[in-house]
N, C-alpha and C. Protein backbone atom coordinates (compact mmCIF):
# COMPACT_ATOMS: atom_id res chain seq x y z
N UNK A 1 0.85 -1.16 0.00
CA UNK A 1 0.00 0.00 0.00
C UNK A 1 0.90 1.23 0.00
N UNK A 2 0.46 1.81 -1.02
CA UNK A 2 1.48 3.03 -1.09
C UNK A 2 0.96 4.54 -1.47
N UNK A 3 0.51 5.27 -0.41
CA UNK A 3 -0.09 6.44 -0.18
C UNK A 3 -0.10 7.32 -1.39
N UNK A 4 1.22 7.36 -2.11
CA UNK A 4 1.41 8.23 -3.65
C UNK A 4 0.76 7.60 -4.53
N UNK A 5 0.62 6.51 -4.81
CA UNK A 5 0.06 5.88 -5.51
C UNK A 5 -1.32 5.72 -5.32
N UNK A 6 -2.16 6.59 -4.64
CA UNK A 6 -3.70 6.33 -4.60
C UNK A 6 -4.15 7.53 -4.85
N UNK A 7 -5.29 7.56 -5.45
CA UNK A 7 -6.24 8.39 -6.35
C UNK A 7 -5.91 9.68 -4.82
N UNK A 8 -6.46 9.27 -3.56
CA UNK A 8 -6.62 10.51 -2.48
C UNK A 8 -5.72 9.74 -1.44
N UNK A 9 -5.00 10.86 -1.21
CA UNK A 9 -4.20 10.35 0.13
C UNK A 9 -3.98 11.64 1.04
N UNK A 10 -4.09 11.63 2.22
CA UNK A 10 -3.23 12.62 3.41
C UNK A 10 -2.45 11.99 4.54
N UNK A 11 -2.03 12.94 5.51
CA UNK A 11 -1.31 12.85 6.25
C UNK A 11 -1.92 13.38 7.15
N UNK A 12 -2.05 12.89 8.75
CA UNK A 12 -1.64 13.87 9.90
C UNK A 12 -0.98 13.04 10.73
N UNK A 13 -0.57 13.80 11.29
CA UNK A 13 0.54 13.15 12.34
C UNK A 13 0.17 13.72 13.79
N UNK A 14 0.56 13.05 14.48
CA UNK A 14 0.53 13.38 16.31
C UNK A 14 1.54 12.87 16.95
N UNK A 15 2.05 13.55 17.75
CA UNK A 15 3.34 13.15 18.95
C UNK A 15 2.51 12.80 20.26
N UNK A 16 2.28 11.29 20.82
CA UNK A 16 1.87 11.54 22.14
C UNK A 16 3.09 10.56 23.25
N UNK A 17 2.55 10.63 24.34
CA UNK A 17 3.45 10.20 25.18
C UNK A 17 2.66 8.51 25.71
N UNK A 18 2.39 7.58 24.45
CA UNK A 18 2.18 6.76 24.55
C UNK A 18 2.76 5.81 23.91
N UNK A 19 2.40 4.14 24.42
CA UNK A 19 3.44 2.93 24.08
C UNK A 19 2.52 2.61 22.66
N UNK A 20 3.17 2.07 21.78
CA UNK A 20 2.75 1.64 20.66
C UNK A 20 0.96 0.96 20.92
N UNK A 21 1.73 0.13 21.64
CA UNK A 21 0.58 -0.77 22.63
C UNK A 21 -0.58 0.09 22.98
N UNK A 22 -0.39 0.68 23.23
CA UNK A 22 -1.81 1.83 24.03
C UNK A 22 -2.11 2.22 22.61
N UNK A 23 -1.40 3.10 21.77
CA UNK A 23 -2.11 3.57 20.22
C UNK A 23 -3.16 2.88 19.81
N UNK A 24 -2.35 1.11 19.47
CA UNK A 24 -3.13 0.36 18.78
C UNK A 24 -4.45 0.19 19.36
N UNK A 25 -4.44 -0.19 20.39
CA UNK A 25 -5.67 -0.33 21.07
C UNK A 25 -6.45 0.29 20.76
N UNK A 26 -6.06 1.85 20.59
CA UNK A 26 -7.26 2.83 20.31
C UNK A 26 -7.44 2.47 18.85
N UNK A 27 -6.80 2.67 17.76
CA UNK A 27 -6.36 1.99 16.31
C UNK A 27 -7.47 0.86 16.23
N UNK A 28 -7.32 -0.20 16.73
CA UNK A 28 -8.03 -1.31 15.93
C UNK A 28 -9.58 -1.37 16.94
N UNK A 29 -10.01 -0.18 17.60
CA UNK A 29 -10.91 -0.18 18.46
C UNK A 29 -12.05 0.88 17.53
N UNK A 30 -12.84 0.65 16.47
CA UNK A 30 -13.21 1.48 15.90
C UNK A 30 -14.28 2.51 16.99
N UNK A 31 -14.60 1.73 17.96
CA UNK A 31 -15.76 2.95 18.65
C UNK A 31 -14.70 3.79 19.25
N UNK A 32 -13.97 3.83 19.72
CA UNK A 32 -12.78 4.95 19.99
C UNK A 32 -12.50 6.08 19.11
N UNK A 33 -12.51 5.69 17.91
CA UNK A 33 -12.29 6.67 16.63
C UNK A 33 -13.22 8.25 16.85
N UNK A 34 -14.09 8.48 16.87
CA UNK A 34 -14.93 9.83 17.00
C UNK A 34 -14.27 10.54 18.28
N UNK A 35 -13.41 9.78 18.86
CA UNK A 35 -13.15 10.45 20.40
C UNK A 35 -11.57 10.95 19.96
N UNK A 36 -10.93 10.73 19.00
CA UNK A 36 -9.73 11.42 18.86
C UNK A 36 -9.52 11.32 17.79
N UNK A 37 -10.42 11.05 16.75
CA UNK A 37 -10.06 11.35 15.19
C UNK A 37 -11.30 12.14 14.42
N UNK A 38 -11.02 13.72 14.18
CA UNK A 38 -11.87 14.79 14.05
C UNK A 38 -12.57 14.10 12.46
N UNK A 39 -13.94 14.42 12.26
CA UNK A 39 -14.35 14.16 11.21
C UNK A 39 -15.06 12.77 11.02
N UNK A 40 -14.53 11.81 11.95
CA UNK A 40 -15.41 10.43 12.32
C UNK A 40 -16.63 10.40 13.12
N UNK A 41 -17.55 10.33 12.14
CA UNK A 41 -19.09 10.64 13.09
C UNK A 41 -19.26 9.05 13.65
N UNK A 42 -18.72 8.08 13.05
CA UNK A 42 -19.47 6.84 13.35
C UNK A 42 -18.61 5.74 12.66
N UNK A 43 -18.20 4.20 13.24
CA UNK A 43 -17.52 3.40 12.30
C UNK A 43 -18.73 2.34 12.51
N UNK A 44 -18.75 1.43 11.73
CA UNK A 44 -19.45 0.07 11.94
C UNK A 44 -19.00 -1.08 11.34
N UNK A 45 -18.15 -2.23 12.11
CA UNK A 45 -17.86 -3.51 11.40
C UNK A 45 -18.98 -4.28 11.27
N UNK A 46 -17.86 -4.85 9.79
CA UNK A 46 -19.70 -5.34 9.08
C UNK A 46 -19.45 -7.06 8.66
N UNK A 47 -18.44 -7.52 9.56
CA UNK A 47 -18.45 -8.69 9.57
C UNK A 47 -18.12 -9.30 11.09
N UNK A 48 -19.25 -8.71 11.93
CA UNK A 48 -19.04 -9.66 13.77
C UNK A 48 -17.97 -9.52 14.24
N UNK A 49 -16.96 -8.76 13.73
CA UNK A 49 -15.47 -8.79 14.97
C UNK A 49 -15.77 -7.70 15.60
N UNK A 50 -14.96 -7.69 17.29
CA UNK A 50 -15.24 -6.27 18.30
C UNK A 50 -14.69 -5.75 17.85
N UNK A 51 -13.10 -6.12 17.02
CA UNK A 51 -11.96 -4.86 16.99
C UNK A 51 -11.19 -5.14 15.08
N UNK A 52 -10.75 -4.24 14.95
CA UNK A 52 -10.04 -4.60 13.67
C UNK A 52 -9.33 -5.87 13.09
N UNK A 53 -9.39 -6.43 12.27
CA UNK A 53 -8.14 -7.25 11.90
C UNK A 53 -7.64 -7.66 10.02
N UNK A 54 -7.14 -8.20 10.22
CA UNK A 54 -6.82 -8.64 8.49
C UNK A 54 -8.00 -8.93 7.97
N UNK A 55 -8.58 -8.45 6.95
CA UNK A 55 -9.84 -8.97 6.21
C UNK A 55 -11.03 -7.64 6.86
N UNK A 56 -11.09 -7.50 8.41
CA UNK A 56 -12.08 -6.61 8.56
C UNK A 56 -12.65 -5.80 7.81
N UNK A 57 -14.07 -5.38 7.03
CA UNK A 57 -14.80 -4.68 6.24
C UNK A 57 -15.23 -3.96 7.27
N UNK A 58 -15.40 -2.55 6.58
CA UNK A 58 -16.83 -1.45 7.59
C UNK A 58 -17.28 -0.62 6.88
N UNK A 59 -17.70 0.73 7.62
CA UNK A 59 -18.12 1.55 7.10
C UNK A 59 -17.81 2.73 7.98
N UNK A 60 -17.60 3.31 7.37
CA UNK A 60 -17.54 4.38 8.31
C UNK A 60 -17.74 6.13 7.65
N UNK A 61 -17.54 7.35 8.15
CA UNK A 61 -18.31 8.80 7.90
C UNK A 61 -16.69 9.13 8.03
N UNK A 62 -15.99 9.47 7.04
CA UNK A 62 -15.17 10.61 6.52
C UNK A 62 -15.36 11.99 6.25
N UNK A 63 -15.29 13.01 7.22
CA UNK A 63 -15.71 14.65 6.74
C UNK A 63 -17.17 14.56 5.82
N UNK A 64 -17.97 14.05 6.10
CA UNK A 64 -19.46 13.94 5.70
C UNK A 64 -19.28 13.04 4.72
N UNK A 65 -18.51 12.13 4.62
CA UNK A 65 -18.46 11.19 2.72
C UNK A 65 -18.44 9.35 3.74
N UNK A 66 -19.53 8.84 3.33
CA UNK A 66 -19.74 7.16 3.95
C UNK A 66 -19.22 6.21 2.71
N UNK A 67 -18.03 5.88 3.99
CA UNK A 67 -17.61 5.19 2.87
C UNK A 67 -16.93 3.94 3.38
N UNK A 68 -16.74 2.66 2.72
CA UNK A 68 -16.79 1.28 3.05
C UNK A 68 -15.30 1.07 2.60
N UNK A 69 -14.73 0.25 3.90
CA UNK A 69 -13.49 0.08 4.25
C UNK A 69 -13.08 -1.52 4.03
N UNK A 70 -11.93 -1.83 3.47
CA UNK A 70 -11.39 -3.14 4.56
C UNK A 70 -10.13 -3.15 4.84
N UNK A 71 -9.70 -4.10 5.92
CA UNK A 71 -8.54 -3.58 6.08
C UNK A 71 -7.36 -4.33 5.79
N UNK A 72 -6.07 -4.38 4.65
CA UNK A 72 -5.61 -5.15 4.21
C UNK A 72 -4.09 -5.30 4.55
N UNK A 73 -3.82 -4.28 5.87
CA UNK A 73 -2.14 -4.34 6.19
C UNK A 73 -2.51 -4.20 7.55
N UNK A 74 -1.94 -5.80 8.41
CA UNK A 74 -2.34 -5.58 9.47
C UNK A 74 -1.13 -6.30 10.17
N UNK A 75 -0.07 -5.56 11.00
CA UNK A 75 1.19 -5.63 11.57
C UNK A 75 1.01 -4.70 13.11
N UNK A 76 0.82 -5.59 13.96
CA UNK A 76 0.69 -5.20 15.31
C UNK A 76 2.05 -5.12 15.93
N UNK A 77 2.09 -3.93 16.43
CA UNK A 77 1.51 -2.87 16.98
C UNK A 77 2.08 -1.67 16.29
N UNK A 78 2.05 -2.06 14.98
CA UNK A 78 2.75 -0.93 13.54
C UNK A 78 1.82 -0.68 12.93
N UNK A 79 1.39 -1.40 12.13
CA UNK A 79 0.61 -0.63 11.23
C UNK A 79 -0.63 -1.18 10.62
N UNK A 80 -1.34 -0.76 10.46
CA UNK A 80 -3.07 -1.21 9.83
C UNK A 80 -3.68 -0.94 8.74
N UNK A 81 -3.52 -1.07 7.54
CA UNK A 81 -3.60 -0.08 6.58
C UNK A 81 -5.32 -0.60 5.99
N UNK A 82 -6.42 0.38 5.41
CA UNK A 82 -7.14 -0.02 4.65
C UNK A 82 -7.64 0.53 3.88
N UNK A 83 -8.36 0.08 2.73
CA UNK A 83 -8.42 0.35 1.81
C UNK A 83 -10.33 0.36 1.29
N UNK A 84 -10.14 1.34 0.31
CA UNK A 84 -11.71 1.58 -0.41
C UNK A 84 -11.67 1.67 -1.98
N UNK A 85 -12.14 1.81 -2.55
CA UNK A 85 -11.94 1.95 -4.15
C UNK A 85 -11.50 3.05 -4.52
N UNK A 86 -11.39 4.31 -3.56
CA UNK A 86 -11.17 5.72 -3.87
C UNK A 86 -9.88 6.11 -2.96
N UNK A 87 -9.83 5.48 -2.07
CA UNK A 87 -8.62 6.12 -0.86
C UNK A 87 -7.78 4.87 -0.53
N UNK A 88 -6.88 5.10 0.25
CA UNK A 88 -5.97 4.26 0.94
C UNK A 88 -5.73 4.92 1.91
N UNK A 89 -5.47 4.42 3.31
CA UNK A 89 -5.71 5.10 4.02
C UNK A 89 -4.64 4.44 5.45
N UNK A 90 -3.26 3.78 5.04
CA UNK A 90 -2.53 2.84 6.10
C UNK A 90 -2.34 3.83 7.73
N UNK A 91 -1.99 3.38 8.49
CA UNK A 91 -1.91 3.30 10.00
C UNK A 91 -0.68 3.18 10.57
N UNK A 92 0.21 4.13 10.71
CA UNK A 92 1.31 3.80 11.06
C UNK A 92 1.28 4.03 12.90
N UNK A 93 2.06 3.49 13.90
CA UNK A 93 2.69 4.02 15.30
C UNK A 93 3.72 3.46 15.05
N UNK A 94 4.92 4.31 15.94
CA UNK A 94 6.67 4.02 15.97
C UNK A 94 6.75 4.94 16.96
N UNK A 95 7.67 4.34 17.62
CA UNK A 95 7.92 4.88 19.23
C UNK A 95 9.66 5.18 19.21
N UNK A 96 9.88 6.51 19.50
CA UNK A 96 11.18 7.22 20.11
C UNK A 96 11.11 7.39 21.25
N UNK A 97 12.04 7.81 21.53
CA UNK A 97 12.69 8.17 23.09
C UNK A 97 13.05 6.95 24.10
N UNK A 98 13.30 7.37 25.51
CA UNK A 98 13.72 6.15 25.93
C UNK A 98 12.15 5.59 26.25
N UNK A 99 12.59 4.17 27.30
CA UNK A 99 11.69 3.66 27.59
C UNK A 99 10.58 3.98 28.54
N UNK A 100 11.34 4.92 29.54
CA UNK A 100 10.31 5.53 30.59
C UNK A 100 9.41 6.74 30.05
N UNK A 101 9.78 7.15 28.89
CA UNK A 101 8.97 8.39 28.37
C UNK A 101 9.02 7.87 26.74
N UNK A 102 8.48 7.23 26.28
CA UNK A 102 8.18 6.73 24.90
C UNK A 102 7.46 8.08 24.09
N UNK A 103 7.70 8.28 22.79
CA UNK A 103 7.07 9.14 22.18
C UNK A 103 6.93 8.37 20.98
N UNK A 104 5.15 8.36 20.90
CA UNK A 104 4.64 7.56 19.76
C UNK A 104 4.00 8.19 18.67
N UNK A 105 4.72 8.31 17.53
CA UNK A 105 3.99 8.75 16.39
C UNK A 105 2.82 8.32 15.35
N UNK A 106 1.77 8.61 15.09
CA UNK A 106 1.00 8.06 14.51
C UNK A 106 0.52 8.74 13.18
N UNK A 107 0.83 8.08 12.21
CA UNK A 107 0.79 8.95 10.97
C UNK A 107 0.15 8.23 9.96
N UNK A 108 -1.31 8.77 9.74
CA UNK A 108 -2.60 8.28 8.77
C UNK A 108 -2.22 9.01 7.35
N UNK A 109 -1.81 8.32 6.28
CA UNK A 109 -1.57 8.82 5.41
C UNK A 109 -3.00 8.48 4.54
């Protein structure tokens, strides 16, 4: 999956003072999403799993545009990437600093 290579792609990035581990959680936890990712009114998996995984389909509200997901790069506690007919949309966390103060980047391209 390669962000240049898709019809729509962005970026944002965040610095927090969390373990990869804690990201993902929030990451493959779609009801979490509206609580720290601006523009997500709502996700819904649409094949019976609680949380993300390889194969997972949904749906979900992009800046007012519904649009149906699955997810096809799935490397815990790195990266999640998925995909729609129009976007790509991978999941990165990577952790700097030392171990008592981890700084985890998370960058949705």
């Amino acid at each position: 999956m390669v962000p240049s290579r898709s019809p729509i792609h962005f970026t944002n990035e965040l610095e927090v003072e969390a373990s990869p581990e804690r990201i993902w959680s929030l990451l493959v936890d779609p009801k979490a999403w509206p609580s720290f990712y601006p523009g997500v009114e709502h996700v819904q998996l649409l094949d019976g799993h609680e949380s993300l995984r390889l194969g997972t389909r949904f749906e979900t509200n992009l800046a007012g545009q519904d649009v149906f997901r699955s997810v096809q790069e799935f490397e815990p506690p790195r990266r999640c990437g998925s995909c729609s007919s129009t976007a790509t949309k991978p999941v990165r966390a990577r952790t700097t600093g030392g171990s008592s103060r981890p700084r985890t980047t998370v960058v949705t391209c």
